[in-house]
PDB file of N, CA and C in Angstrom:
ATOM      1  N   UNK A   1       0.825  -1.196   0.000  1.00  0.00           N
ATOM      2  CA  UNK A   1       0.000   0.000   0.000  1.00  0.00           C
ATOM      3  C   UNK A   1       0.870   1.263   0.000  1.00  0.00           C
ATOM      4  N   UNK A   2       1.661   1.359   1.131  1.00  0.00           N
ATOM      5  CA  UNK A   2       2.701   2.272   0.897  1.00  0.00           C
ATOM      6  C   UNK A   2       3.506   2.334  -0.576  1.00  0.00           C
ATOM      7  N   UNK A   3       4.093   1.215  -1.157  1.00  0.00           N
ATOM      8  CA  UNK A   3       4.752   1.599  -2.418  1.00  0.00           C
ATOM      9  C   UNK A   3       3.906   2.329  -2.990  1.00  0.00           C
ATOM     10  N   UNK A   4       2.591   2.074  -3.193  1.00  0.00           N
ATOM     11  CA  UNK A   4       1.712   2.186  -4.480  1.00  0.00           C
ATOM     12  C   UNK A   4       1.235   3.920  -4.426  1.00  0.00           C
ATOM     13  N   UNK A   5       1.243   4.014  -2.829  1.00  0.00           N
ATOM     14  CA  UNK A   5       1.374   5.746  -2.734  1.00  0.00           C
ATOM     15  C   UNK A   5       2.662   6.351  -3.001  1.00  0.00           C
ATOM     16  N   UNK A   6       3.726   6.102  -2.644  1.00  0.00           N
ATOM     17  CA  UNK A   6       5.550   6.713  -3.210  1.00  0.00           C
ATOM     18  C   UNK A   6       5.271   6.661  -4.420  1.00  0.00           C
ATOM     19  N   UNK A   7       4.606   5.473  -5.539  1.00  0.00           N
ATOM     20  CA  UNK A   7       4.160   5.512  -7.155  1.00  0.00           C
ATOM     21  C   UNK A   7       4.061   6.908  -7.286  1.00  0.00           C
ATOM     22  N   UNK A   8       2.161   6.923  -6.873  1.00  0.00           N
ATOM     23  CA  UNK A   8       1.614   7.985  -7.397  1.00  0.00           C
ATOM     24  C   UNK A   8       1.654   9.164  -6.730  1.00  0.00           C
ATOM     25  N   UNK A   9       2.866   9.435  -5.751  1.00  0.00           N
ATOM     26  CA  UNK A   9       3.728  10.765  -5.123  1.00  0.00           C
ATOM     27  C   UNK A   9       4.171  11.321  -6.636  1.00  0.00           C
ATOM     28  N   UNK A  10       4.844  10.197  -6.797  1.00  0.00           N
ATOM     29  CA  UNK A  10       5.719  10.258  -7.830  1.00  0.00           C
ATOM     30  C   UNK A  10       5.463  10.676  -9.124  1.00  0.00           C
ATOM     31  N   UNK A  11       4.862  10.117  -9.313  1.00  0.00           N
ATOM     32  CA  UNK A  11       4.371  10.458 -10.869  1.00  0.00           C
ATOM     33  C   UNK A  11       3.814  12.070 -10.673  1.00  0.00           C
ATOM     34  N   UNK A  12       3.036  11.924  -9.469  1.00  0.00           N
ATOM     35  CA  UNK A  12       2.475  13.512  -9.732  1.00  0.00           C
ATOM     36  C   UNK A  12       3.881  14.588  -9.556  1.00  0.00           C
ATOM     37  N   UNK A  13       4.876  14.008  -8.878  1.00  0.00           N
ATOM     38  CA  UNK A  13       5.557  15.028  -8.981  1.00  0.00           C
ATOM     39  C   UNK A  13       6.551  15.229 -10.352  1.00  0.00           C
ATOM     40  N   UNK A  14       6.464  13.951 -10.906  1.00  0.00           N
ATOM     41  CA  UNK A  14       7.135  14.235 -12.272  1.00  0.00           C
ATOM     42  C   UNK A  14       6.525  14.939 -13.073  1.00  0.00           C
ATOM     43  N   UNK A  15       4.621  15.416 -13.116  1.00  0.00           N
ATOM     44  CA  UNK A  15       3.563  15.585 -14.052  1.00  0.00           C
ATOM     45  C   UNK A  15       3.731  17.121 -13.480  1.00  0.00           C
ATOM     46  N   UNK A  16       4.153  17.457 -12.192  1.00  0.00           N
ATOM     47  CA  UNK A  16       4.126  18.925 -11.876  1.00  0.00           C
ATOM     48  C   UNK A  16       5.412  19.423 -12.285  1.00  0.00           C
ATOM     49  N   UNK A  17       6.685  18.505 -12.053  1.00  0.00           N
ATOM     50  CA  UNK A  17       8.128  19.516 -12.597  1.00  0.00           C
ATOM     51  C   UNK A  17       7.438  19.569 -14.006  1.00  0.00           C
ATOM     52  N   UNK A  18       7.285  18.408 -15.336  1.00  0.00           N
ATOM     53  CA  UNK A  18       6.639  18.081 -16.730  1.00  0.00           C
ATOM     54  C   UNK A  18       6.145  19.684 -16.547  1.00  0.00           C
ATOM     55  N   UNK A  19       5.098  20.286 -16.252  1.00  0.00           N
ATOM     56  CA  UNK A  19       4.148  21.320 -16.497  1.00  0.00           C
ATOM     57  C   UNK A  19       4.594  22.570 -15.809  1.00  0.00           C
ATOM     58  N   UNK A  20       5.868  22.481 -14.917  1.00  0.00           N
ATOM     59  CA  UNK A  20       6.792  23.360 -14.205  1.00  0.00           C
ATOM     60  C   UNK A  20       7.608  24.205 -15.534  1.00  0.00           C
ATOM     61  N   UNK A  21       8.101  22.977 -16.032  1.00  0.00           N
ATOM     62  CA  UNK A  21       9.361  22.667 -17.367  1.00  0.00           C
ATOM     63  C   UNK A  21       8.769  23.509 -18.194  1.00  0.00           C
ATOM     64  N   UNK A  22       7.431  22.953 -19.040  1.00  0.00           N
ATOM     65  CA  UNK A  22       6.694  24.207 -19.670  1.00  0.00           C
ATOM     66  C   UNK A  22       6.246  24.922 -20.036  1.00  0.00           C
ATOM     67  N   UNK A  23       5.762  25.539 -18.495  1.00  0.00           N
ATOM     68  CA  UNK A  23       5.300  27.323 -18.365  1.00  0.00           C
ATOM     69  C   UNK A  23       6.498  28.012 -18.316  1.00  0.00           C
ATOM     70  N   UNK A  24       7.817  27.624 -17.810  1.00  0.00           N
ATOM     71  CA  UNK A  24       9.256  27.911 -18.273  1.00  0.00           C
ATOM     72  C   UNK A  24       9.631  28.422 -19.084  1.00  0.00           C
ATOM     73  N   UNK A  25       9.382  27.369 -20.172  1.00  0.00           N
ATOM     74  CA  UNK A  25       9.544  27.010 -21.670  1.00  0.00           C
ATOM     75  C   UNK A  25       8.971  28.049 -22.291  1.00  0.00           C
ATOM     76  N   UNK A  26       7.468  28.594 -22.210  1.00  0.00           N
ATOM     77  CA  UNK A  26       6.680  29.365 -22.578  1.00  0.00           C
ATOM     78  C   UNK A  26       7.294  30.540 -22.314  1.00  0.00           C
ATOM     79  N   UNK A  27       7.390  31.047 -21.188  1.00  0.00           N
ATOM     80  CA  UNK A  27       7.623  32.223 -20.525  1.00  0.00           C
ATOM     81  C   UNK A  27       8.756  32.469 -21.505  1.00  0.00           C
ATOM     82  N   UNK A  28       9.853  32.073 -21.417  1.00  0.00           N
ATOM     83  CA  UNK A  28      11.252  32.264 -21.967  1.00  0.00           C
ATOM     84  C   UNK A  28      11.084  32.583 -23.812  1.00  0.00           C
ATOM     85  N   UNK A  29      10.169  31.932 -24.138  1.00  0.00           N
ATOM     86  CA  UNK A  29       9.752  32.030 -25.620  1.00  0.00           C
ATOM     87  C   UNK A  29       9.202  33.748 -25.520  1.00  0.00           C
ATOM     88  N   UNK A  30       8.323  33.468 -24.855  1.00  0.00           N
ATOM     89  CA  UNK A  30       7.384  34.904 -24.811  1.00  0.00           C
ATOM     90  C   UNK A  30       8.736  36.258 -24.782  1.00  0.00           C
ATOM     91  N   UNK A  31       9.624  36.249 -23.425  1.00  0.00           N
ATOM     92  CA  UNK A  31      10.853  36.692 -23.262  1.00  0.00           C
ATOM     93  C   UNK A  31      11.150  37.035 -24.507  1.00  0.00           C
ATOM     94  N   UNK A  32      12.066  35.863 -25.055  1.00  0.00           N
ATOM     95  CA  UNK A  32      12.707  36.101 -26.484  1.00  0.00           C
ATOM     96  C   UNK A  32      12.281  36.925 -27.279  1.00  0.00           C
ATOM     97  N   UNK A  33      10.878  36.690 -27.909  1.00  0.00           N
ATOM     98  CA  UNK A  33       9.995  37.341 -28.519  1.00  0.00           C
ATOM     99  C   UNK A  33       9.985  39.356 -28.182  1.00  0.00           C
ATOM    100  N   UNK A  34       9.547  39.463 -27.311  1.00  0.00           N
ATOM    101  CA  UNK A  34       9.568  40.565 -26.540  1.00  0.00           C
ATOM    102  C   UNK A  34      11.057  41.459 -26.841  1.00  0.00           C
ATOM    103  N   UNK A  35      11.960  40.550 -26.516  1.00  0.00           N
ATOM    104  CA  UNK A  35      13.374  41.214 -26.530  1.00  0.00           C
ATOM    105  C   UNK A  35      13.862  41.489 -27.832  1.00  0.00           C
ATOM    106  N   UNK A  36      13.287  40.403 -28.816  1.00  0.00           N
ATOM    107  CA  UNK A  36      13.028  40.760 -30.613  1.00  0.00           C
ATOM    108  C   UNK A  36      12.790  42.243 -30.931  1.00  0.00           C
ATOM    109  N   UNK A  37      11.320  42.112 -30.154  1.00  0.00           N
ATOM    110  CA  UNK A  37      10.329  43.327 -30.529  1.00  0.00           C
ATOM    111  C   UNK A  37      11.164  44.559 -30.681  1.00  0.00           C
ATOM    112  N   UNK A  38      11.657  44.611 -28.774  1.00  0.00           N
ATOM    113  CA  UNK A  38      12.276  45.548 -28.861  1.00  0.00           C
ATOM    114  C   UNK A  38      13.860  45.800 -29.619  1.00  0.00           C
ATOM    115  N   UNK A  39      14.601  45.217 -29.542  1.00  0.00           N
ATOM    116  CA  UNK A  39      15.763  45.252 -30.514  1.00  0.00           C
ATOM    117  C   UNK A  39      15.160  46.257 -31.681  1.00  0.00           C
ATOM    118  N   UNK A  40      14.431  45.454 -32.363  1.00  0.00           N
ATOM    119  CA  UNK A  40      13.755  46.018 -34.159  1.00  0.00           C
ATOM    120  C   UNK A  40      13.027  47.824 -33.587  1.00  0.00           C
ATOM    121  N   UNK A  41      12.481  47.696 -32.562  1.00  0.00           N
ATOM    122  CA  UNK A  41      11.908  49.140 -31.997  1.00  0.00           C
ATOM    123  C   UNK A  41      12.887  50.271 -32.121  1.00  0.00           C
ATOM    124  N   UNK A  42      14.273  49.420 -30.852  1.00  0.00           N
ATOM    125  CA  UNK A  42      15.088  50.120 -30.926  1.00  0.00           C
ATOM    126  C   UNK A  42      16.048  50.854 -32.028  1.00  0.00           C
ATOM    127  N   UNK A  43      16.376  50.172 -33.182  1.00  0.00           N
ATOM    128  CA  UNK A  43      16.722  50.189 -34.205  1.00  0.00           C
ATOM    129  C   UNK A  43      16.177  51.005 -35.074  1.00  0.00           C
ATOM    130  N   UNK A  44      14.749  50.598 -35.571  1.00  0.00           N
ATOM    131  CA  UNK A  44      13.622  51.854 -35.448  1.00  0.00           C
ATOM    132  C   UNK A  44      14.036  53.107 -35.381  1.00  0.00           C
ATOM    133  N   UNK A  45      14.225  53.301 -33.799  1.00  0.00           N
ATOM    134  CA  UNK A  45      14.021  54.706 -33.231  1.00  0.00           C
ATOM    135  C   UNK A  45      15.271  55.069 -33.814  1.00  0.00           C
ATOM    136  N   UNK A  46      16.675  54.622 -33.817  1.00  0.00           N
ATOM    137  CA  UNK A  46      17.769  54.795 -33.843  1.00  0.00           C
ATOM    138  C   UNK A  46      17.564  55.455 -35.429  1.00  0.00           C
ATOM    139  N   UNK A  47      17.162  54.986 -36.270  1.00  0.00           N
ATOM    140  CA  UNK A  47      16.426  55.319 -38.050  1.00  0.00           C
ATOM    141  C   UNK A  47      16.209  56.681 -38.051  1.00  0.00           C
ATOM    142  N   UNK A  48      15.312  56.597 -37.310  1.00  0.00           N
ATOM    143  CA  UNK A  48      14.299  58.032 -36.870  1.00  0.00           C
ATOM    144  C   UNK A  48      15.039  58.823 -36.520  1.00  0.00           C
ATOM    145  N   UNK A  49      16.240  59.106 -35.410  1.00  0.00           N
ATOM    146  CA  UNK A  49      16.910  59.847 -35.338  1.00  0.00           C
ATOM    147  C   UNK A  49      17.913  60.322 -35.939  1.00  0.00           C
ATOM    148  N   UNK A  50      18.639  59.215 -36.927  1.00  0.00           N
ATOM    149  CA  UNK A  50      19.167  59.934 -37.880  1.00  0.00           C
ATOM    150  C   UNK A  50      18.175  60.649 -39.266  1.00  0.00           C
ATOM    151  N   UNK A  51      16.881  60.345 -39.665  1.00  0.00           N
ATOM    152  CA  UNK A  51      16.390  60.823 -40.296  1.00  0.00           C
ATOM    153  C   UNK A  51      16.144  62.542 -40.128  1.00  0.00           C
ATOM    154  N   UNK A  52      15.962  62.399 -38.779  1.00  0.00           N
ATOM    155  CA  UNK A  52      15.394  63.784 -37.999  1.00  0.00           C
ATOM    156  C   UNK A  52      16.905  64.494 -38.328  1.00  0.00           C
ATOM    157  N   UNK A  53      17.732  64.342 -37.958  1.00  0.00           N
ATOM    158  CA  UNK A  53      18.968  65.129 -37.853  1.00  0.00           C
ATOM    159  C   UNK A  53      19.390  65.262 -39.177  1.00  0.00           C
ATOM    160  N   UNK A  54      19.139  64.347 -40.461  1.00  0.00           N
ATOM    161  CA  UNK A  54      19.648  64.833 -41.577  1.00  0.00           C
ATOM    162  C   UNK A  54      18.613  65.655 -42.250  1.00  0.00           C
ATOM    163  N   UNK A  55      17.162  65.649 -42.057  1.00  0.00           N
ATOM    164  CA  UNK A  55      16.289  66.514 -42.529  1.00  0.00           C
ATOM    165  C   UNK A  55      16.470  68.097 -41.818  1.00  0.00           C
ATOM    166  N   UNK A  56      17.159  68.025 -40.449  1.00  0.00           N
ATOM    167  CA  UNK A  56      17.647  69.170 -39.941  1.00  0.00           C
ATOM    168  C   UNK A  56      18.606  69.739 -40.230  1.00  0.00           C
ATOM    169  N   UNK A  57      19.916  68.966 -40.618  1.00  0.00           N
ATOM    170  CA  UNK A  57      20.779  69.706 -41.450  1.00  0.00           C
ATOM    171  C   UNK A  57      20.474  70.243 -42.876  1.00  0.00           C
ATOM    172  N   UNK A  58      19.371  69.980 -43.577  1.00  0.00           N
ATOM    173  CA  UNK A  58      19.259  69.777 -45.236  1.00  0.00           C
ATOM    174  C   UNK A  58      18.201  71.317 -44.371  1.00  0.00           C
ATOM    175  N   UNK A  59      17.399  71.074 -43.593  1.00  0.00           N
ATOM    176  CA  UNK A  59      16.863  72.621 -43.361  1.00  0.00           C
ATOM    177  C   UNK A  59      17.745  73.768 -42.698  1.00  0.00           C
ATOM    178  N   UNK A  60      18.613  73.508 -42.251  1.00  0.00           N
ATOM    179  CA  UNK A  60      19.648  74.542 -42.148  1.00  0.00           C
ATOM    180  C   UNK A  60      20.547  75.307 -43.274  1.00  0.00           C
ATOM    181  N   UNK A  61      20.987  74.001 -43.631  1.00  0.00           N
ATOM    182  CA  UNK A  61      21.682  74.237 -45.112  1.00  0.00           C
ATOM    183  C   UNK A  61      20.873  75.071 -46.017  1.00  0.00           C
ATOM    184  N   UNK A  62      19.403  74.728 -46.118  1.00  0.00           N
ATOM    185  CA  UNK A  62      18.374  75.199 -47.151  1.00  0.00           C
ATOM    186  C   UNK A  62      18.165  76.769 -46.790  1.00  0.00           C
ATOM    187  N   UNK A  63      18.617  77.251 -45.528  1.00  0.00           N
ATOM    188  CA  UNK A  63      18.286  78.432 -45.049  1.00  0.00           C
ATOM    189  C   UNK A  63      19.597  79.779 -44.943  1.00  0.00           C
ATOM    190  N   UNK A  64      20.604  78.522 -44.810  1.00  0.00           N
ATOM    191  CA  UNK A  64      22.049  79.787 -45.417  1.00  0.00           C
ATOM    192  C   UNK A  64      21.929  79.614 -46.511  1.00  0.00           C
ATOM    193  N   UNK A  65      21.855  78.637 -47.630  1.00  0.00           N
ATOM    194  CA  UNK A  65      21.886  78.828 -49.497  1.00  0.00           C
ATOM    195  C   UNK A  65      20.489  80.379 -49.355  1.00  0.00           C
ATOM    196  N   UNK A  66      19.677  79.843 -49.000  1.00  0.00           N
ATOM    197  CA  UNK A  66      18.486  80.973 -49.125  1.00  0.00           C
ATOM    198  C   UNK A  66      19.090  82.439 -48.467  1.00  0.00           C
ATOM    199  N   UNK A  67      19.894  82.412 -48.022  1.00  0.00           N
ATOM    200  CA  UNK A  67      20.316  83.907 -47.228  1.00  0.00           C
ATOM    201  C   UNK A  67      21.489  84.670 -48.307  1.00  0.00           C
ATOM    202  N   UNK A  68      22.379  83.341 -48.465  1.00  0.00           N
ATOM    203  CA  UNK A  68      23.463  83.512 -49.440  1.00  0.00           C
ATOM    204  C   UNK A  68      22.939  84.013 -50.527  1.00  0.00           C
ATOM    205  N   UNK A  69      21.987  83.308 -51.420  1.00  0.00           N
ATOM    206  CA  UNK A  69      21.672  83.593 -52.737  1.00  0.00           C
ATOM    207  C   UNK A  69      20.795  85.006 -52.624  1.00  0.00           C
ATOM    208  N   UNK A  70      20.023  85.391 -51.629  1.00  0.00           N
ATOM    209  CA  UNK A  70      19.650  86.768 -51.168  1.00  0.00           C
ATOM    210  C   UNK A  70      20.355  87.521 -50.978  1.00  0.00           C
ATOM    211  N   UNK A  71      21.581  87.569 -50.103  1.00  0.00           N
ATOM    212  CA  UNK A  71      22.729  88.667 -50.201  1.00  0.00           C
ATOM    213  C   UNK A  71      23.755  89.008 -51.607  1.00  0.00           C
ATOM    214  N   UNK A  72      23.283  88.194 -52.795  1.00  0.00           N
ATOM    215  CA  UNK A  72      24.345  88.030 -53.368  1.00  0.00           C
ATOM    216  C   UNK A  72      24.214  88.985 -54.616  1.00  0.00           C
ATOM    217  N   UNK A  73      25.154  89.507 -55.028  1.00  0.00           N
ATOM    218  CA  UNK A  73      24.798  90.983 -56.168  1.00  0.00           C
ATOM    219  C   UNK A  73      24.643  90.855 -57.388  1.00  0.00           C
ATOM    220  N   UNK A  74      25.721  89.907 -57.664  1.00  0.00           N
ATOM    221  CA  UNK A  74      25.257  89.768 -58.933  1.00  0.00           C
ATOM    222  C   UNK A  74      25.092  88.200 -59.641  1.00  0.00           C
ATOM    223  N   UNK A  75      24.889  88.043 -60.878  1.00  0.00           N
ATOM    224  CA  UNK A  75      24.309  86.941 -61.548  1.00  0.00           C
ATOM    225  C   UNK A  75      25.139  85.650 -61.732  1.00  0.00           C
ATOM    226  N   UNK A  76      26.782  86.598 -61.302  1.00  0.00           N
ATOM    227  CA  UNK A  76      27.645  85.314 -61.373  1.00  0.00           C
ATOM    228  C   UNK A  76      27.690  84.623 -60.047  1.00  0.00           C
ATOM    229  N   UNK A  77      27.656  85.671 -58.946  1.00  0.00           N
ATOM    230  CA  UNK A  77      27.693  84.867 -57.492  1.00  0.00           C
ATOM    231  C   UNK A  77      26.528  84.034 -57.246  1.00  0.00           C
ATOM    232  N   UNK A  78      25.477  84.521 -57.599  1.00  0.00           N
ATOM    233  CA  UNK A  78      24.566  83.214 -57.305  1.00  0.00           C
ATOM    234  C   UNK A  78      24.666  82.034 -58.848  1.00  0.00           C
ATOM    235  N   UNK A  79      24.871  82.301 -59.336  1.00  0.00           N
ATOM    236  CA  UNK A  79      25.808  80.852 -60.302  1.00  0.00           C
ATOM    237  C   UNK A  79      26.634  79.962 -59.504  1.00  0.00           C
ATOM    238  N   UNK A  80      27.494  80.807 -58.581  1.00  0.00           N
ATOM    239  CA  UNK A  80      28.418  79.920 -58.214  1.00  0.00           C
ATOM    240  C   UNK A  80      27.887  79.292 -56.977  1.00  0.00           C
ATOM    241  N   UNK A  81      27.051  80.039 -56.235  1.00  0.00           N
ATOM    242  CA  UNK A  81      26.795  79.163 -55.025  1.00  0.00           C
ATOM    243  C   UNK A  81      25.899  78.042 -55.209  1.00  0.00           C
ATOM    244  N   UNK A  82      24.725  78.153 -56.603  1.00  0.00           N
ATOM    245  CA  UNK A  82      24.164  77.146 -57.006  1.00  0.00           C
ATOM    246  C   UNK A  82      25.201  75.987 -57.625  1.00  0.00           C
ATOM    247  N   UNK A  83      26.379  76.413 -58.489  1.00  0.00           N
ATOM    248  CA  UNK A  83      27.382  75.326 -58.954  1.00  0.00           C
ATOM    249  C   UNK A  83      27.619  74.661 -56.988  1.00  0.00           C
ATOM    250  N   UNK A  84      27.908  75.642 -56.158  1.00  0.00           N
ATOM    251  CA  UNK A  84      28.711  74.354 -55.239  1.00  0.00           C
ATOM    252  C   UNK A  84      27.488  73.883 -54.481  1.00  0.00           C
ATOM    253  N   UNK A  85      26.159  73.884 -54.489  1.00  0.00           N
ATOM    254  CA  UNK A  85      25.439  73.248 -53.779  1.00  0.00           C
ATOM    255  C   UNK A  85      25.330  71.842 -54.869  1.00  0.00           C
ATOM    256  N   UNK A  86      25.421  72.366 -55.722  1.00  0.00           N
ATOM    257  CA  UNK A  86      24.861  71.034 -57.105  1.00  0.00           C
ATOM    258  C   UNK A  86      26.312  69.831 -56.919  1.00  0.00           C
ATOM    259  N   UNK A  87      27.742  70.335 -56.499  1.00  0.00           N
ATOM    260  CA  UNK A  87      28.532  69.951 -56.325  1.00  0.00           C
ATOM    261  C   UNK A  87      28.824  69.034 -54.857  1.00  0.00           C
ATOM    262  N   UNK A  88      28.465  69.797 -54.184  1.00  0.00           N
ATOM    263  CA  UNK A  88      28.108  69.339 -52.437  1.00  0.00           C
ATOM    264  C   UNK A  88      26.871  68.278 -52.607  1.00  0.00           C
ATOM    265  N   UNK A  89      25.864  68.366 -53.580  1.00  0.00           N
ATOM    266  CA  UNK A  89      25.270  67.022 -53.401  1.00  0.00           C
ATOM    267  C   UNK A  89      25.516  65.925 -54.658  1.00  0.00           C
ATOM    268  N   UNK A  90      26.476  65.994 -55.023  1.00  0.00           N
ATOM    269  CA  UNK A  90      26.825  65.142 -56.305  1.00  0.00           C
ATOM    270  C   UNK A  90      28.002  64.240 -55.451  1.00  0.00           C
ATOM    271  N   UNK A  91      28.792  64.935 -54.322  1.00  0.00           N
ATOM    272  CA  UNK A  91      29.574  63.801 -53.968  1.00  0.00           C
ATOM    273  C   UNK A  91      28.615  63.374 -52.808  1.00  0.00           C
ATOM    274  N   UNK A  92      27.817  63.998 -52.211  1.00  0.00           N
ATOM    275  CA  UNK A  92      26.833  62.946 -51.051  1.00  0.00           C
ATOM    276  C   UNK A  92      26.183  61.627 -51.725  1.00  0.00           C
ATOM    277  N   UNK A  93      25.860  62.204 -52.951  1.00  0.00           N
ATOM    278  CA  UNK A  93      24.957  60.994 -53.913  1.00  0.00           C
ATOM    279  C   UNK A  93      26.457  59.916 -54.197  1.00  0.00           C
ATOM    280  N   UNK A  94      27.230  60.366 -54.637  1.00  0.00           N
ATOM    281  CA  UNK A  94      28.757  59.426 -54.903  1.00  0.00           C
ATOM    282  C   UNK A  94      29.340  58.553 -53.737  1.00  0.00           C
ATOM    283  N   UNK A  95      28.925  59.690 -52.647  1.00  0.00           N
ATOM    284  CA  UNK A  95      29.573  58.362 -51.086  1.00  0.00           C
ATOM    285  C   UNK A  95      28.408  58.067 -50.391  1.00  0.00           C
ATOM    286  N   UNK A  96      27.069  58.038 -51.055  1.00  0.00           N
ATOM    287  CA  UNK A  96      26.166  56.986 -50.480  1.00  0.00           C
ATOM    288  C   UNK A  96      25.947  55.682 -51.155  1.00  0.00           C
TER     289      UNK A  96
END
């Protein structure tokens, strides 16, 4: 009588680590998943901030050419500042 209870001690406690093992299992998946998410989020954001900062330089830039080509007297100086903007983005387009 006693063995037959140590049995079914037993078994239930193998059927509780078994179902211990995995909600574990689960959890740690879920984890992974999650830590995915965020990685790709992070990365994301990291996108975003260089987007923001190069659309901020291209509006800065856009606002001295606009000041420059306003101060400028005559027909050859704003020639030339349009030649070096056309030049300034011909090698950005070349080293991207």
């Amino acid at each position: 009588m006693i063995t037959i209870i140590f049995v079914v001690l037993f078994l239930i406690a193998c059927l509780v680590n078994f179902l211990l093992f995995k909600n574990i299992k689960n959890k740690n998946g879920i984890i992974e998943r999650q830590n995915v998410a965020i990685e790709k989020a992070s990365q994301n954001m990291k996108h975003l901030v260089n987007y923001s900062d190069i659309i901020s330089n291209i509006e800065k830039d856009h606002k001295e050419i606009y000041i420059q080509i306003k101060e400028a007297k005559t027909d050859e100086e704003v020639n030339n500042i349009i030649r070096n903007v056309i030049d300034i983005n011909n090698k950005h387009v070349h080293n991207d």
